[in-house]
PDB file of N, CA and C in Angstrom:
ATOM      1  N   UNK A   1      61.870 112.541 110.759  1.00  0.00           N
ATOM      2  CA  UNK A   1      62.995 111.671 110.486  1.00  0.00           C
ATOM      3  C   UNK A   1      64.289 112.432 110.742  1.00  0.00           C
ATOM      4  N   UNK A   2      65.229 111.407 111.359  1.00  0.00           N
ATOM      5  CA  UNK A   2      66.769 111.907 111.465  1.00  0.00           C
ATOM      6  C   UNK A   2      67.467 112.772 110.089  1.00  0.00           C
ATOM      7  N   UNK A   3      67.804 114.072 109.900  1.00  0.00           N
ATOM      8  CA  UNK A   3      68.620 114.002 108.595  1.00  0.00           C
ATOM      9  C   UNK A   3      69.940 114.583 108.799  1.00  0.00           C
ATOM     10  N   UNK A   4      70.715 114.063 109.422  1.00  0.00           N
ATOM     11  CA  UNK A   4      72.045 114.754 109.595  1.00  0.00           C
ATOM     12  C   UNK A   4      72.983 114.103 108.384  1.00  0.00           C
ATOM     13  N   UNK A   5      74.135 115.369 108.175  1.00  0.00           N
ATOM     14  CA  UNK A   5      75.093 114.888 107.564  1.00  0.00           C
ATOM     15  C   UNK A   5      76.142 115.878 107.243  1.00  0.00           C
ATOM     16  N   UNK A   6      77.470 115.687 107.153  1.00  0.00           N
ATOM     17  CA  UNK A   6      78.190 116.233 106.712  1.00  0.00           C
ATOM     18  C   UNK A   6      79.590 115.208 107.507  1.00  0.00           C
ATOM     19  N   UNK A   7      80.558 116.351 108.064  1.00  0.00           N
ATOM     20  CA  UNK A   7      81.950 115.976 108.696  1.00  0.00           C
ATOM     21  C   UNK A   7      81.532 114.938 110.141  1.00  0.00           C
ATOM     22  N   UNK A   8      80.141 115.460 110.497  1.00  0.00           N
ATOM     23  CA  UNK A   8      79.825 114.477 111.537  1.00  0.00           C
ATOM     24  C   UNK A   8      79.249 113.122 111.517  1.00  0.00           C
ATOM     25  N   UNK A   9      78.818 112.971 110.208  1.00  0.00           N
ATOM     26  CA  UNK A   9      78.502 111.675 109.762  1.00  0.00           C
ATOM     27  C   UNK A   9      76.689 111.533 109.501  1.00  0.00           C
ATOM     28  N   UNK A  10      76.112 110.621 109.742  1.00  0.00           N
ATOM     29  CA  UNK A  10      74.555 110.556 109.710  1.00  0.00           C
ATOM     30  C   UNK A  10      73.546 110.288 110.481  1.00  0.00           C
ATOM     31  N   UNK A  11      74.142 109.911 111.634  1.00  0.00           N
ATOM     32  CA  UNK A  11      73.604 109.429 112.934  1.00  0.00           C
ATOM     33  C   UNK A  11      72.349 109.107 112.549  1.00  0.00           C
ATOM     34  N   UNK A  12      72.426 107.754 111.814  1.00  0.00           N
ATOM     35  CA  UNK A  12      71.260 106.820 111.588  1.00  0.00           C
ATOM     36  C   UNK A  12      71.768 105.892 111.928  1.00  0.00           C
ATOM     37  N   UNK A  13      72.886 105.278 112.258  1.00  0.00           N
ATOM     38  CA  UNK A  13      72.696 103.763 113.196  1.00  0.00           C
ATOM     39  C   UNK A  13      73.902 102.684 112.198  1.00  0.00           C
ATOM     40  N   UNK A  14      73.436 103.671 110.874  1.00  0.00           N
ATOM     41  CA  UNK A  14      74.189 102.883 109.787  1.00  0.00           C
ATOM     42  C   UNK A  14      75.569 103.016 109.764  1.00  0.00           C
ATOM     43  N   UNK A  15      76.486 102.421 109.700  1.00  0.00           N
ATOM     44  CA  UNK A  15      78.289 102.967 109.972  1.00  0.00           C
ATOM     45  C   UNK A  15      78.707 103.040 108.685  1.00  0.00           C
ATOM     46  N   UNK A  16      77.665 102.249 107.544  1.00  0.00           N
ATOM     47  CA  UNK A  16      78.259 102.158 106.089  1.00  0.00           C
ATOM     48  C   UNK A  16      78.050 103.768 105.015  1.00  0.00           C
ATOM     49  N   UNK A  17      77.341 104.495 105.602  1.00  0.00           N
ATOM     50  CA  UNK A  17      77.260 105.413 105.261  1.00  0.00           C
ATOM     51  C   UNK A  17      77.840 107.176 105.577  1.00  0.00           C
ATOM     52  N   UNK A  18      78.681 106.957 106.962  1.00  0.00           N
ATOM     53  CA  UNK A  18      79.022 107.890 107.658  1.00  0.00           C
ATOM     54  C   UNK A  18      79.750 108.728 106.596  1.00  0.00           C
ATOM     55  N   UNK A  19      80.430 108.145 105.717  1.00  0.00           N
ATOM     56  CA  UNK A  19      81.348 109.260 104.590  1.00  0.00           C
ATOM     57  C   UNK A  19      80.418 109.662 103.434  1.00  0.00           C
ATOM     58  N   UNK A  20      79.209 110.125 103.786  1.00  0.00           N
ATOM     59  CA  UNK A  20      78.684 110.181 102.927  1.00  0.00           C
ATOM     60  C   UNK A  20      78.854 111.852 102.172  1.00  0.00           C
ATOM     61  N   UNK A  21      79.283 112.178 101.089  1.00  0.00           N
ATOM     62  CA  UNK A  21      79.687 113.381 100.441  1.00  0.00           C
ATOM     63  C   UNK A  21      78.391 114.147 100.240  1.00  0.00           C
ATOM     64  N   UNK A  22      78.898 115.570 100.181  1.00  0.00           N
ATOM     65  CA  UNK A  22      77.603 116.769  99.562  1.00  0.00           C
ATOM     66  C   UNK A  22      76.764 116.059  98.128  1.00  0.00           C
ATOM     67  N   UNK A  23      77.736 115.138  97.485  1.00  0.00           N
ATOM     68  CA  UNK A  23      77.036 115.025  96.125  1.00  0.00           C
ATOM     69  C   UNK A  23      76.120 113.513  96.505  1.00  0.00           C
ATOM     70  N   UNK A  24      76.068 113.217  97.561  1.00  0.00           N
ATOM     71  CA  UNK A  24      75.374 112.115  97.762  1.00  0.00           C
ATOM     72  C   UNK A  24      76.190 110.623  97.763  1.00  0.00           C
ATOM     73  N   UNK A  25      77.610 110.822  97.358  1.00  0.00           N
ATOM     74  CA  UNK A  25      78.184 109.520  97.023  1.00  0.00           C
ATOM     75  C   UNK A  25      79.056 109.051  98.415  1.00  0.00           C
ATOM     76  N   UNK A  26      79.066 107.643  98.442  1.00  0.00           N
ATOM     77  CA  UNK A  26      80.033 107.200  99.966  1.00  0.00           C
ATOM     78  C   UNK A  26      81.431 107.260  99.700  1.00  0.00           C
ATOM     79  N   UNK A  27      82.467 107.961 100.336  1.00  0.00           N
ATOM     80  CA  UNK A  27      84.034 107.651 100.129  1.00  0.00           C
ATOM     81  C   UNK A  27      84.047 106.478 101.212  1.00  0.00           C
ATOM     82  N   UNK A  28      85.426 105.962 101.065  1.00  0.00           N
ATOM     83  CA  UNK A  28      85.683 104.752 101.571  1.00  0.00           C
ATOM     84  C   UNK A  28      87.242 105.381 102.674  1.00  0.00           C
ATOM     85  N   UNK A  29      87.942 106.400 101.877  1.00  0.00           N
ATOM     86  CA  UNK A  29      88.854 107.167 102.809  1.00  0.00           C
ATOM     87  C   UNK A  29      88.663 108.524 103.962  1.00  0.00           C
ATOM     88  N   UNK A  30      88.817 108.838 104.962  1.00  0.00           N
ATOM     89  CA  UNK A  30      88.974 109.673 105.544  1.00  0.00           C
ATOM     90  C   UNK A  30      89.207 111.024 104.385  1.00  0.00           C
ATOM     91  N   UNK A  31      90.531 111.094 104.486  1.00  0.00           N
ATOM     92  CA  UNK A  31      90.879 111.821 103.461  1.00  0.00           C
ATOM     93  C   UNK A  31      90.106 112.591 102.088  1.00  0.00           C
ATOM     94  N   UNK A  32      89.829 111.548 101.606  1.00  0.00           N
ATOM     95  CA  UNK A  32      88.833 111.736 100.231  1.00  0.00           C
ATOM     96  C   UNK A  32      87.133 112.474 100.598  1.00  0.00           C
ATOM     97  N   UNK A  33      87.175 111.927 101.833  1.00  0.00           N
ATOM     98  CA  UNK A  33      85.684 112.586 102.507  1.00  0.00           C
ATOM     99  C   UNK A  33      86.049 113.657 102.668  1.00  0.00           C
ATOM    100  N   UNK A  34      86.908 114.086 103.262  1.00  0.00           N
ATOM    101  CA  UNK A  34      87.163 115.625 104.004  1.00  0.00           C
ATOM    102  C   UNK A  34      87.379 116.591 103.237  1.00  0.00           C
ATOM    103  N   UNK A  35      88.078 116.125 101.848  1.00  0.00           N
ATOM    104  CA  UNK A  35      88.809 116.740 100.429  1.00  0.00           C
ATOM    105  C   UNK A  35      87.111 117.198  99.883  1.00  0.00           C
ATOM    106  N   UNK A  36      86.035 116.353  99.823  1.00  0.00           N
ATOM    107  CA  UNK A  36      84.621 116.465  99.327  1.00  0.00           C
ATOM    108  C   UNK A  36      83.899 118.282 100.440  1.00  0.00           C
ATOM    109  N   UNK A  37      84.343 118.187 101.435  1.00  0.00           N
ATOM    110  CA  UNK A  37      84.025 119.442 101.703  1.00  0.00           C
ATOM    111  C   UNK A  37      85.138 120.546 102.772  1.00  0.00           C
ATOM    112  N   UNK A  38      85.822 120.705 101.577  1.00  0.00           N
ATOM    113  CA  UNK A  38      86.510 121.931 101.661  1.00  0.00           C
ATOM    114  C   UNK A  38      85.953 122.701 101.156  1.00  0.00           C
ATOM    115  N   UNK A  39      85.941 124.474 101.884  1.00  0.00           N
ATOM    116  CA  UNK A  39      85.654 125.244 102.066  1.00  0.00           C
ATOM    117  C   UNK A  39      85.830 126.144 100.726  1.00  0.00           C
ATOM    118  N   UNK A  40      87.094 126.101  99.887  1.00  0.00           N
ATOM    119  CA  UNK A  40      87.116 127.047  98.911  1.00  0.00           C
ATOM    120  C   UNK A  40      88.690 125.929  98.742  1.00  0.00           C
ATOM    121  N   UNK A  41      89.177 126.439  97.592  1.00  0.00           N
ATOM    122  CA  UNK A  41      90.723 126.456  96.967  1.00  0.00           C
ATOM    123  C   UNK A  41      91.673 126.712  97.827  1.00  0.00           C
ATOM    124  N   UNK A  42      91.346 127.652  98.806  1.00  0.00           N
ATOM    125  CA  UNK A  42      92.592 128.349  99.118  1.00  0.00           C
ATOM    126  C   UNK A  42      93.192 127.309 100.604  1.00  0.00           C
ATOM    127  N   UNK A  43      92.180 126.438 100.793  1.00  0.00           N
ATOM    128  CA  UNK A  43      92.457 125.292 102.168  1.00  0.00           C
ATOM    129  C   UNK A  43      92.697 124.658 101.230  1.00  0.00           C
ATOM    130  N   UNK A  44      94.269 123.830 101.724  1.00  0.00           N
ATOM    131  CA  UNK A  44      94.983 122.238 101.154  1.00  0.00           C
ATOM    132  C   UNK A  44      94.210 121.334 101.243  1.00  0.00           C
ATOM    133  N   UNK A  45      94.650 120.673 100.116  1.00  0.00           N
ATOM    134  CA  UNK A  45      93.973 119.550 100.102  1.00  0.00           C
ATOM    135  C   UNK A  45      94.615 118.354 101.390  1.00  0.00           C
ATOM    136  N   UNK A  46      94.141 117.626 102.146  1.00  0.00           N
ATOM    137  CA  UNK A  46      94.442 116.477 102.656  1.00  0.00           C
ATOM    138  C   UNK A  46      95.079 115.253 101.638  1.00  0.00           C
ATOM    139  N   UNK A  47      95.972 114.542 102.316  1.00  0.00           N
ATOM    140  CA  UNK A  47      96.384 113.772 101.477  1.00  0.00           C
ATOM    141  C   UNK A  47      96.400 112.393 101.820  1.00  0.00           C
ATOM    142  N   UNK A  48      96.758 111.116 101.363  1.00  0.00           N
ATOM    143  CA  UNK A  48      96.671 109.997 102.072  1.00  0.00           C
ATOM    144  C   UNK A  48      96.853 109.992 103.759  1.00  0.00           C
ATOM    145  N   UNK A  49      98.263 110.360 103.928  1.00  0.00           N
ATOM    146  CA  UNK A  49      98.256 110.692 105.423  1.00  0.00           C
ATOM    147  C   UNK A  49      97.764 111.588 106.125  1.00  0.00           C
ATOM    148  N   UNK A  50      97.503 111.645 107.601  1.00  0.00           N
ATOM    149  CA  UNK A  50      97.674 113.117 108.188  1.00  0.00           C
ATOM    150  C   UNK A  50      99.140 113.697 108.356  1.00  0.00           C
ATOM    151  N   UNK A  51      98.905 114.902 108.065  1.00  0.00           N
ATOM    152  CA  UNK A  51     100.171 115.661 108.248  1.00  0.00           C
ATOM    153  C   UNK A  51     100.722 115.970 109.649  1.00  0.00           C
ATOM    154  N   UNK A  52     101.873 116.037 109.252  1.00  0.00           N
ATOM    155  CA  UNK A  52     102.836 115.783 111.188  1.00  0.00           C
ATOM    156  C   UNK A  52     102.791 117.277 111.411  1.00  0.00           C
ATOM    157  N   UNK A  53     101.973 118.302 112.203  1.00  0.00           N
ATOM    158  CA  UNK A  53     102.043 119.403 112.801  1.00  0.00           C
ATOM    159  C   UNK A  53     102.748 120.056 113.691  1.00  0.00           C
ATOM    160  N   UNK A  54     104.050 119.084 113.275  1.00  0.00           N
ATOM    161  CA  UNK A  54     105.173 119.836 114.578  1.00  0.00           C
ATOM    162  C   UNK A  54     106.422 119.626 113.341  1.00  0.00           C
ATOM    163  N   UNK A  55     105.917 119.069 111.614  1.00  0.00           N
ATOM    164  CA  UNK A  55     107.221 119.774 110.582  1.00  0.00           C
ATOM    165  C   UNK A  55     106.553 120.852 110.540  1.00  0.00           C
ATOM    166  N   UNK A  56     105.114 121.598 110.232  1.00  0.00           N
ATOM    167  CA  UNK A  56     105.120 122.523 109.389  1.00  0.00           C
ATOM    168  C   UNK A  56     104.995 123.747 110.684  1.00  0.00           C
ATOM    169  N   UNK A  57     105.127 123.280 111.882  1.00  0.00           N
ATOM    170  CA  UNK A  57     104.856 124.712 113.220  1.00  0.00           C
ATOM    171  C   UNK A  57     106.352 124.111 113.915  1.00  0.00           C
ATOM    172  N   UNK A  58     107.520 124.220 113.235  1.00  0.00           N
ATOM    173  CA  UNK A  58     108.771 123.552 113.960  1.00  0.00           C
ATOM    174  C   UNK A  58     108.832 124.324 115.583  1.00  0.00           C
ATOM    175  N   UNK A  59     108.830 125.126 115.799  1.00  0.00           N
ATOM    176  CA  UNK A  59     108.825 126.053 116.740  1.00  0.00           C
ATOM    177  C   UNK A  59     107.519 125.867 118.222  1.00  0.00           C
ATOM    178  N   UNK A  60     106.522 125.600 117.603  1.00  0.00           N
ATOM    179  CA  UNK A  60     105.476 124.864 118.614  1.00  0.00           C
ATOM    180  C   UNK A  60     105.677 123.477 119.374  1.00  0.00           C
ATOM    181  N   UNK A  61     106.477 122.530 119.004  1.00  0.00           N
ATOM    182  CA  UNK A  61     106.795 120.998 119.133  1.00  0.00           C
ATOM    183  C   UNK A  61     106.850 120.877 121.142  1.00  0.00           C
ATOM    184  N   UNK A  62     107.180 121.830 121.913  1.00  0.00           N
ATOM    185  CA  UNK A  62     106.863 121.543 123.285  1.00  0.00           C
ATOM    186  C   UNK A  62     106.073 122.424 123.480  1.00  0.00           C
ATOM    187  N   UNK A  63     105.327 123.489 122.961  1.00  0.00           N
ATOM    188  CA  UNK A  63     104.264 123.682 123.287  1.00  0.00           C
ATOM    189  C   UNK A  63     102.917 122.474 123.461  1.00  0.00           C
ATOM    190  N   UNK A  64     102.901 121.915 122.224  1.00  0.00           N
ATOM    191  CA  UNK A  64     102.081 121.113 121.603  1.00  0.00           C
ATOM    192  C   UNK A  64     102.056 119.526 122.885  1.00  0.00           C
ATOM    193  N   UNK A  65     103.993 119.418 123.287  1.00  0.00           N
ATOM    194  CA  UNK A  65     103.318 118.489 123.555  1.00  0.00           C
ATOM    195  C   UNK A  65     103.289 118.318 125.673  1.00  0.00           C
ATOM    196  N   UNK A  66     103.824 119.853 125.955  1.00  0.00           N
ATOM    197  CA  UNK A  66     102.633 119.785 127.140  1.00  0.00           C
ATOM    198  C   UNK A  66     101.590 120.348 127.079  1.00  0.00           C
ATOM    199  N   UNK A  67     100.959 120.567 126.322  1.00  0.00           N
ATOM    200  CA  UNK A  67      99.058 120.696 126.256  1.00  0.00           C
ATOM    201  C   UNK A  67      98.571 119.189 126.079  1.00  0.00           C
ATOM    202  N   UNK A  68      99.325 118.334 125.540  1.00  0.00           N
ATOM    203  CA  UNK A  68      98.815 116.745 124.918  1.00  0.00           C
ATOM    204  C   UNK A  68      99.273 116.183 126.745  1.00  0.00           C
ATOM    205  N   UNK A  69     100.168 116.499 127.428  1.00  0.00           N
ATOM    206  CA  UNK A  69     100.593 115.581 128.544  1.00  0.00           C
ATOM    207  C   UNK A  69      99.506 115.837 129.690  1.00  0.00           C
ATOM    208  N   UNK A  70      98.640 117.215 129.588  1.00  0.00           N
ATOM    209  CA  UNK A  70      97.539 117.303 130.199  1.00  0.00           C
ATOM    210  C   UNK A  70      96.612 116.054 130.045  1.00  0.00           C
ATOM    211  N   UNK A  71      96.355 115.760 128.543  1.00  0.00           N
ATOM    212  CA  UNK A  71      95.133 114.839 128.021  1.00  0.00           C
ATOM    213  C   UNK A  71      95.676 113.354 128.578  1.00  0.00           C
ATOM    214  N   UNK A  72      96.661 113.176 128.896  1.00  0.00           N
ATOM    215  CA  UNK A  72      97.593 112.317 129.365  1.00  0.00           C
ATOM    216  C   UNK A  72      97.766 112.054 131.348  1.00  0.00           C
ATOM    217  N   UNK A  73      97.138 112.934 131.757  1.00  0.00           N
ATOM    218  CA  UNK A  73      97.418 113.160 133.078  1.00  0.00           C
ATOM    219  C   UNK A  73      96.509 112.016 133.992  1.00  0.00           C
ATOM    220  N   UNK A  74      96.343 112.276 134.951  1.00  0.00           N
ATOM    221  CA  UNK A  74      95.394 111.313 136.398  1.00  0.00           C
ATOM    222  C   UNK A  74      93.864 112.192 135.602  1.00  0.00           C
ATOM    223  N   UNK A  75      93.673 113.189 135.819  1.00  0.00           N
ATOM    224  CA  UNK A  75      92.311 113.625 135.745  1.00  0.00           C
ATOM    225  C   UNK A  75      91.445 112.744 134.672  1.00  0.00           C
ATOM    226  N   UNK A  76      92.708 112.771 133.484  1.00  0.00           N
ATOM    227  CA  UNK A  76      92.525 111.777 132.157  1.00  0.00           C
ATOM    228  C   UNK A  76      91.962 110.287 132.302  1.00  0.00           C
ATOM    229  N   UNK A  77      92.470 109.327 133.231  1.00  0.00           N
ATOM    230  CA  UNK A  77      92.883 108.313 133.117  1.00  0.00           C
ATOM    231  C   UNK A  77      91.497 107.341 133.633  1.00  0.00           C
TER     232      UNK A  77
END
């Protein structure tokens, strides 16, 4: 039998179960799933939103977004 699970979900077919937590229970948020397996204390918690990665790396913001205009290109499309 199939037994996968964690951040990748369960790949049984079922979509109602993909958030399924280490303790066995289903979240209904992104967020709240991902918060279920963090690594230790010292990684943030996620919060309702995703966080905008060009306030907290101000300095990366055109790095970031010609590496994204690649994913964006003809080869992409």
């Amino acid at each position: 039998a199939r037994q996968v699970r964690g951040l990748c979900g369960t790949y049984n077919g079922n979509q109602q179960d993909e958030f399924t937590t280490p303790a066995g229970d289903v979240e209904t948020g992104v967020a709240a799933f991902a918060n279920k397996y963090r690594a230790s204390g010292e990684c943030p918690a996620l919060g309702p939103f995703p966080p905008e990665p060009c306030d907290a790396f101000a300095g990366r913001r055109e790095l970031a977004e010609a590496a994204c205009a690649v994913l964006h290109g003809t080869p992409f499309q």
